[in-house]
C-alpha atoms as a PDB file:
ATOM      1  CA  UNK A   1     -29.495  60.648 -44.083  1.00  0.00           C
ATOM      2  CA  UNK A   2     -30.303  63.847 -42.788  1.00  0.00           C
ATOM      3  CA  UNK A   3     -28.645  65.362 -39.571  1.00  0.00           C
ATOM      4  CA  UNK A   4     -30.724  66.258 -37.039  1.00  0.00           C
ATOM      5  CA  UNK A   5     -31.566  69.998 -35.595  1.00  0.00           C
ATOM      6  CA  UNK A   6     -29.901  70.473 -32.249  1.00  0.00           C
ATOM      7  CA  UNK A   7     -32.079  70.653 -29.459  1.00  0.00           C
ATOM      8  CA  UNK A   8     -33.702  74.293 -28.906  1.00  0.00           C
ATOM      9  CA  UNK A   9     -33.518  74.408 -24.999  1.00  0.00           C
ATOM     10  CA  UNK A  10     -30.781  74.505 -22.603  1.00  0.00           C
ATOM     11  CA  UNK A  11     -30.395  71.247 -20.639  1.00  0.00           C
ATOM     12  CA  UNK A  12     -31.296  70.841 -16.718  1.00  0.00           C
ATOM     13  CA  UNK A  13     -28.204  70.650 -15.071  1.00  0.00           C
ATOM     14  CA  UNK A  14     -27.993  67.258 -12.719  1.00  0.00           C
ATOM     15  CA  UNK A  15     -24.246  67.180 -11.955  1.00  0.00           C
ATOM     16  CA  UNK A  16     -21.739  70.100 -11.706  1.00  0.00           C
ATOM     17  CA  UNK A  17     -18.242  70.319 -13.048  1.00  0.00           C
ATOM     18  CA  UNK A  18     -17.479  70.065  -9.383  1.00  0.00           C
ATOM     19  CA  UNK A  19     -19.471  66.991  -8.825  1.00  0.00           C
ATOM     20  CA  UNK A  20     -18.273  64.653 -11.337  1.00  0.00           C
ATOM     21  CA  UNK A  21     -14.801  65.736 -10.535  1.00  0.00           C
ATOM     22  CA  UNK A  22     -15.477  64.604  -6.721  1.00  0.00           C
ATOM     23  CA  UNK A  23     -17.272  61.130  -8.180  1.00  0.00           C
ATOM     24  CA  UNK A  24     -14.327  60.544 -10.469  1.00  0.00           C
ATOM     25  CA  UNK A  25     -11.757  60.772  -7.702  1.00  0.00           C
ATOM     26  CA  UNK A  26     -14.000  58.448  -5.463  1.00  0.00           C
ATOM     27  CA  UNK A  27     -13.835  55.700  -8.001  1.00  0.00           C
ATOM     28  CA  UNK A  28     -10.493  55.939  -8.857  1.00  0.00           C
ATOM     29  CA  UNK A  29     -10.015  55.096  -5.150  1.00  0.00           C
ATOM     30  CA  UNK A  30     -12.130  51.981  -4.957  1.00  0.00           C
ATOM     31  CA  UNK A  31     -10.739  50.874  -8.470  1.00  0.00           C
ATOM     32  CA  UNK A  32      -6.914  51.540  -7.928  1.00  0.00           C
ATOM     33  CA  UNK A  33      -6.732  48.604  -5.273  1.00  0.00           C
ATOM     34  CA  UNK A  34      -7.831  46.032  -7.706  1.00  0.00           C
ATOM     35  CA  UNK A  35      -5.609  47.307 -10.900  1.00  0.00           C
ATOM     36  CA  UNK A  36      -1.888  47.428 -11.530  1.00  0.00           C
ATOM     37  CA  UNK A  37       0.434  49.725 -13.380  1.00  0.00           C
ATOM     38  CA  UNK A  38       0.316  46.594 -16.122  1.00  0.00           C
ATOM     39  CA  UNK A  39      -3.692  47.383 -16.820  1.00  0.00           C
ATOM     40  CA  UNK A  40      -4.797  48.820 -19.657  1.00  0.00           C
ATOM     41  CA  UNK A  41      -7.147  51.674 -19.178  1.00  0.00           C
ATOM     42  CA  UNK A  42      -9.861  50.686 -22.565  1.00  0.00           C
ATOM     43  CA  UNK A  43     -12.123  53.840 -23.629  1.00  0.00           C
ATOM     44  CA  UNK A  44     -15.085  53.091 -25.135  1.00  0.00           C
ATOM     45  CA  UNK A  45     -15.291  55.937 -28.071  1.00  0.00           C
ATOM     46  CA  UNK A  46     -16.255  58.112 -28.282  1.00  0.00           C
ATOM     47  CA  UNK A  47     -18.262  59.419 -25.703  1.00  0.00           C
ATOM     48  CA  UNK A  48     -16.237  57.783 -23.251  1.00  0.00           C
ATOM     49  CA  UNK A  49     -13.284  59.760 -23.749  1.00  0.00           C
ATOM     50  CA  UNK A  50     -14.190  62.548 -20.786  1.00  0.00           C
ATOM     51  CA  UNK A  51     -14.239  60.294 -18.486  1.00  0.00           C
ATOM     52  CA  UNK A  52     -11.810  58.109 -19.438  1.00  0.00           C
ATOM     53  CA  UNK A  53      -9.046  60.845 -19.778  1.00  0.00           C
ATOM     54  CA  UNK A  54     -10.581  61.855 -16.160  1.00  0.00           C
ATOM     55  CA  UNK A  55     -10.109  58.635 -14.723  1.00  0.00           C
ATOM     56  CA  UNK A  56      -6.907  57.599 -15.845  1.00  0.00           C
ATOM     57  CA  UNK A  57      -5.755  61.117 -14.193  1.00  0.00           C
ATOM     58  CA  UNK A  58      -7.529  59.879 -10.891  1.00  0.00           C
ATOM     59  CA  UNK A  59      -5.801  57.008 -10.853  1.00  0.00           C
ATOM     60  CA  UNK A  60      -2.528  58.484 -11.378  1.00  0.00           C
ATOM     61  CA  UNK A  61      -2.525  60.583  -8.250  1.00  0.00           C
ATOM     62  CA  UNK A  62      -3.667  57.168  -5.771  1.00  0.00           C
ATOM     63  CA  UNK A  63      -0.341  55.380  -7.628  1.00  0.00           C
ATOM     64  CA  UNK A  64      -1.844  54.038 -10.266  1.00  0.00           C
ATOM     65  CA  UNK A  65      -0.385  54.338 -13.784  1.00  0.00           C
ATOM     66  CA  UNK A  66      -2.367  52.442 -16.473  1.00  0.00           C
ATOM     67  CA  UNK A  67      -1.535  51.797 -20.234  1.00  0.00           C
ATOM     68  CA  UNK A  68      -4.638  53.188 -22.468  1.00  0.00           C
ATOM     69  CA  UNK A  69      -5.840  52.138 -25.853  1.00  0.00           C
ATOM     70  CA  UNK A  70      -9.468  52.471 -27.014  1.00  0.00           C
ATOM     71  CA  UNK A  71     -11.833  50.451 -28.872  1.00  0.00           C
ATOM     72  CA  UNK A  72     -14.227  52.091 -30.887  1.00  0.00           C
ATOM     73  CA  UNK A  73     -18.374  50.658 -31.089  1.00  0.00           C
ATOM     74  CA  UNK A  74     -21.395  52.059 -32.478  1.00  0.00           C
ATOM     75  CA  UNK A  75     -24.814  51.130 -31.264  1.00  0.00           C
ATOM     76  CA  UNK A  76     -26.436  54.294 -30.762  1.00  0.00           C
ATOM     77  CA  UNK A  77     -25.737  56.517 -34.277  1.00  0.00           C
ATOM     78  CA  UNK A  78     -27.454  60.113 -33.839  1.00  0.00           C
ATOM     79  CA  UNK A  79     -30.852  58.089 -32.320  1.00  0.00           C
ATOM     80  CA  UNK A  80     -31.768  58.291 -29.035  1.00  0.00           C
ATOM     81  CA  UNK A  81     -32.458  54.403 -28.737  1.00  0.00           C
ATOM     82  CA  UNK A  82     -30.094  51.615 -29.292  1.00  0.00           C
ATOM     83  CA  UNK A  83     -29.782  49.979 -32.374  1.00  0.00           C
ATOM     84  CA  UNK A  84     -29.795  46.535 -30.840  1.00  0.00           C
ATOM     85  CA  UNK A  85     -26.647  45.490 -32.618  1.00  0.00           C
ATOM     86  CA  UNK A  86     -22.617  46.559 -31.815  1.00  0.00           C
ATOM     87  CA  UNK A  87     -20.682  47.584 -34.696  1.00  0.00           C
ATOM     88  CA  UNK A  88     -16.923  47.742 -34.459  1.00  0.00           C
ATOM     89  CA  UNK A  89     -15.508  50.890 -35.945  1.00  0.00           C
ATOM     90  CA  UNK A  90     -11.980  50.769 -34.942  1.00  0.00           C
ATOM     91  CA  UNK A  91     -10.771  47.729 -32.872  1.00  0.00           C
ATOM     92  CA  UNK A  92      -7.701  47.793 -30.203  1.00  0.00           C
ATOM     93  CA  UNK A  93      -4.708  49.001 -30.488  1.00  0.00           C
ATOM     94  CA  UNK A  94      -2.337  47.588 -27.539  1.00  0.00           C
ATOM     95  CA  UNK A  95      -1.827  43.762 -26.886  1.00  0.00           C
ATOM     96  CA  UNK A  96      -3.711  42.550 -24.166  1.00  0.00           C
ATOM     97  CA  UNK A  97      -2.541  38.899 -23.733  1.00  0.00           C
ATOM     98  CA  UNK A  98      -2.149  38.370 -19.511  1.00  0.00           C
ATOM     99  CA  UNK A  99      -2.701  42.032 -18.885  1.00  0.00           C
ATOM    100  CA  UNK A 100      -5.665  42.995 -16.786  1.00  0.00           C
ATOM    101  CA  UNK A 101      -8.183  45.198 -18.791  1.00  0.00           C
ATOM    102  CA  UNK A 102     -10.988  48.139 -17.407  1.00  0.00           C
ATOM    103  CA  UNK A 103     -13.009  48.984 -19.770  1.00  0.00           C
ATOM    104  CA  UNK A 104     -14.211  52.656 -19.559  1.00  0.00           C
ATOM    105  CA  UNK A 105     -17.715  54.199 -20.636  1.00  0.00           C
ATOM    106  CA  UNK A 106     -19.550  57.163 -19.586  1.00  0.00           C
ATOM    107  CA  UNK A 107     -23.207  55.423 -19.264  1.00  0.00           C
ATOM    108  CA  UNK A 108     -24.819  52.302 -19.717  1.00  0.00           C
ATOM    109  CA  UNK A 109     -28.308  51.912 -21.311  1.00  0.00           C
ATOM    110  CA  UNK A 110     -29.194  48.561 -22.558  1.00  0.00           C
ATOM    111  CA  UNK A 111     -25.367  47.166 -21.373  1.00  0.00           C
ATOM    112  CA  UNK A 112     -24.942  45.981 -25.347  1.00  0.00           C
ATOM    113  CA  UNK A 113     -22.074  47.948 -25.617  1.00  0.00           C
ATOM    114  CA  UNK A 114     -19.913  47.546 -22.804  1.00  0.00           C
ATOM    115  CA  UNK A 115     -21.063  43.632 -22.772  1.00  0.00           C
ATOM    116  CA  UNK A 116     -19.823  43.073 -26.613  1.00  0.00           C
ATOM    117  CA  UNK A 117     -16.697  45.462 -25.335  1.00  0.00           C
ATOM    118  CA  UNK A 118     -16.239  42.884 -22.477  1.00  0.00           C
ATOM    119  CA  UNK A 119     -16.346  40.273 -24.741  1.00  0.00           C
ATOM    120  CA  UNK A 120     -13.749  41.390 -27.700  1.00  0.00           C
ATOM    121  CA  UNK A 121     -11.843  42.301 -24.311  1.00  0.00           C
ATOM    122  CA  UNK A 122     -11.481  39.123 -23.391  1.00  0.00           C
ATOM    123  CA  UNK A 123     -10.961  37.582 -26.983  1.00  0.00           C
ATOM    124  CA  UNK A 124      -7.776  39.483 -27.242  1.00  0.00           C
ATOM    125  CA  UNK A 125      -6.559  37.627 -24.102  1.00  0.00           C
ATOM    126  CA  UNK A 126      -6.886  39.632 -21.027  1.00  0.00           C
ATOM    127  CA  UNK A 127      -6.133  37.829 -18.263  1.00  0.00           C
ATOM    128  CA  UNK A 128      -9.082  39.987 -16.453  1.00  0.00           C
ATOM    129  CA  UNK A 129     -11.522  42.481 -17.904  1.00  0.00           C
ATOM    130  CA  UNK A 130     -13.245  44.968 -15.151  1.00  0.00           C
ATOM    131  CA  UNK A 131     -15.513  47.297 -16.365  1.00  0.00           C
ATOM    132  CA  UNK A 132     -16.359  51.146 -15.086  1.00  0.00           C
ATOM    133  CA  UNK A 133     -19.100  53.476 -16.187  1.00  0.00           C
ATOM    134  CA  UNK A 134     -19.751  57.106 -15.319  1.00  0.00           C
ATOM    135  CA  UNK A 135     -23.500  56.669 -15.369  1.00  0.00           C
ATOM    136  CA  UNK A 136     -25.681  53.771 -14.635  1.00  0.00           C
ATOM    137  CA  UNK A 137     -29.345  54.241 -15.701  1.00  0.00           C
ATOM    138  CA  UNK A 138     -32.205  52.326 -14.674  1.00  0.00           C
ATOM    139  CA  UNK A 139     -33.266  50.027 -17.400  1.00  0.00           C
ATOM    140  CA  UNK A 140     -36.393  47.822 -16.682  1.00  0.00           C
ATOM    141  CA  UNK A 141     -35.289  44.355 -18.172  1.00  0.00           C
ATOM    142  CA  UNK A 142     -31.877  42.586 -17.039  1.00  0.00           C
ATOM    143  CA  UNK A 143     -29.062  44.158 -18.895  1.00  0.00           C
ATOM    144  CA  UNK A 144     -26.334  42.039 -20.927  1.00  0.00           C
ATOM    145  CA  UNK A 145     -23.982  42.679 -18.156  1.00  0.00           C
ATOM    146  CA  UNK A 146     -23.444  45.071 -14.862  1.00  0.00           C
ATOM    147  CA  UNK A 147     -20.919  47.352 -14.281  1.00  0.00           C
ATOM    148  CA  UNK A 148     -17.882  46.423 -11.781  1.00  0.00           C
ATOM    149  CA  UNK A 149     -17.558  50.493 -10.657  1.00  0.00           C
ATOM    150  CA  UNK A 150     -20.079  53.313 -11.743  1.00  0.00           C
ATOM    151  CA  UNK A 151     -19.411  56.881 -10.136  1.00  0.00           C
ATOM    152  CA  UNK A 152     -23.257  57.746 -10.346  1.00  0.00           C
ATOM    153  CA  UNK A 153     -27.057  56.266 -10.650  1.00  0.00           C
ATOM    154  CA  UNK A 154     -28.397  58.463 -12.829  1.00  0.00           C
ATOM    155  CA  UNK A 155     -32.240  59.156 -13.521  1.00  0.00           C
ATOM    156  CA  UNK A 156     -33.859  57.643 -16.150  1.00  0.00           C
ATOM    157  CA  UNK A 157     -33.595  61.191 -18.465  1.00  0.00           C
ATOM    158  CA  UNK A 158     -32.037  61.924 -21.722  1.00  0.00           C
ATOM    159  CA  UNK A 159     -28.498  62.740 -20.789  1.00  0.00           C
ATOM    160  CA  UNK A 160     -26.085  65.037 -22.362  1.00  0.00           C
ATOM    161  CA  UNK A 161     -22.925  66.667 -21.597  1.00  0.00           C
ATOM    162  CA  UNK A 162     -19.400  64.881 -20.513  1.00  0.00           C
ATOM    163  CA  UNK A 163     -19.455  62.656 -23.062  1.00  0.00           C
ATOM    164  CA  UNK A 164     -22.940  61.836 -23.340  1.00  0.00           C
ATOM    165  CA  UNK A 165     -24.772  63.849 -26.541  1.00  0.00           C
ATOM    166  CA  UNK A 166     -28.249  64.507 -28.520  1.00  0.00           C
ATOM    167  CA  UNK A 167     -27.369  63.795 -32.005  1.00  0.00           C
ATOM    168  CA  UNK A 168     -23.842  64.476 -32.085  1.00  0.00           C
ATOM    169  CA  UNK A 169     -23.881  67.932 -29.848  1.00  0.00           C
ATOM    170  CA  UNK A 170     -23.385  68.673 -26.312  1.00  0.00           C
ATOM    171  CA  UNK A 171     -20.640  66.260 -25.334  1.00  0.00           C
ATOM    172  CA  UNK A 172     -18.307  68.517 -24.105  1.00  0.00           C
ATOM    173  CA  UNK A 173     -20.366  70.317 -21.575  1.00  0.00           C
ATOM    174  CA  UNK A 174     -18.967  70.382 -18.588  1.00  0.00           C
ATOM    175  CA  UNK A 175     -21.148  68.831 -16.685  1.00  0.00           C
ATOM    176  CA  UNK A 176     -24.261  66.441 -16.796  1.00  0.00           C
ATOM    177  CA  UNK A 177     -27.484  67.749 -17.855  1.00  0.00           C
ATOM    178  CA  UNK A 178     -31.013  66.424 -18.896  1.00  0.00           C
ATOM    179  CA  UNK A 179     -33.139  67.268 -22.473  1.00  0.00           C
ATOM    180  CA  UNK A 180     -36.620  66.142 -21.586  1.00  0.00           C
END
């Protein structure tokens, strides 16, 4: 398959470094009461990685110290709409059996992902799976599941940047921007 061009035009900036720093620290406060050190920290790959390496720092300075392990699904590819189906491309790592899980993305779409993530969570035994998005964008049909903590309601926009990319590029901008 061929790869497709980058885009041609700088992105509209909607969040500063600043800003997601200041939204990350927020809900690392509201999570941190309902975790222990025991919970493991699960990064949805790979564009949840900024955040999730973000968070888990949060959390660190209000006392909490999560385990981490990462489960990587595919349900985007290079398109800019869902395939409709999950793929697993690498599964977890860490045993979860009685632990308490949060599951870590940087948006939700369709909630396919972070519902089959949920799910595979729980399979492997955790005793409680909470989930935590960067982004939450407005979707017009109920979604497979809802996010326990989400830093930001984003616009309905093509986003790119901290995690989030067009075709492979523009994940690690430093902040949240818009292509349309």
């Amino acid at each position: 398959m061929a790869e497709k061009a980058p885009p041609t035009h700088a992105p509209v900036v909607l969040l500063t470094e600043q800003e997601i720093a200041a939204r990350v620290q927020a809900l690392a406060e509201k999570i941190a009461p309902r975790i222990d050190d025991e919970t493991v920290a699960i990064c949805l790959l790979t564009g949840g990685i900024w955040f999730c390496a973000d968070l888990t720092r949060a959390l660190a300075r209000v006392g909490r110290n999560v385990r981490f392990d990462g489960l990587w699904l595919a349900s985007y590819g290079d398109e800019r709409a869902s395939l409709g189906r999950c793929e697993v491309r690498a599964d977890l790592q860490r045993p979860l059996a009685g632990r308490r899980a949060l599951v870590v993305d940087d948006v939700i779409d369709t909630g396919l992902s972070l519902s089959e993530a949920q799910r595979l969570v729980r399979d492997a035994g955790a005793s409680e799976v909470l989930t935590a998005v960067f982004a939450s964008k407005p979707w017009p049909t109920p979604r497979a599941i809802e996010p326990d903590f989400t830093a930001w309601e984003a616009p309905a926009r093509f986003l790119v940047g901290y995690g989030m990319d067009a075709a492979g590029t523009l994940r690690g901008l430093p902040y949240i921007g818009a292509l349309d």
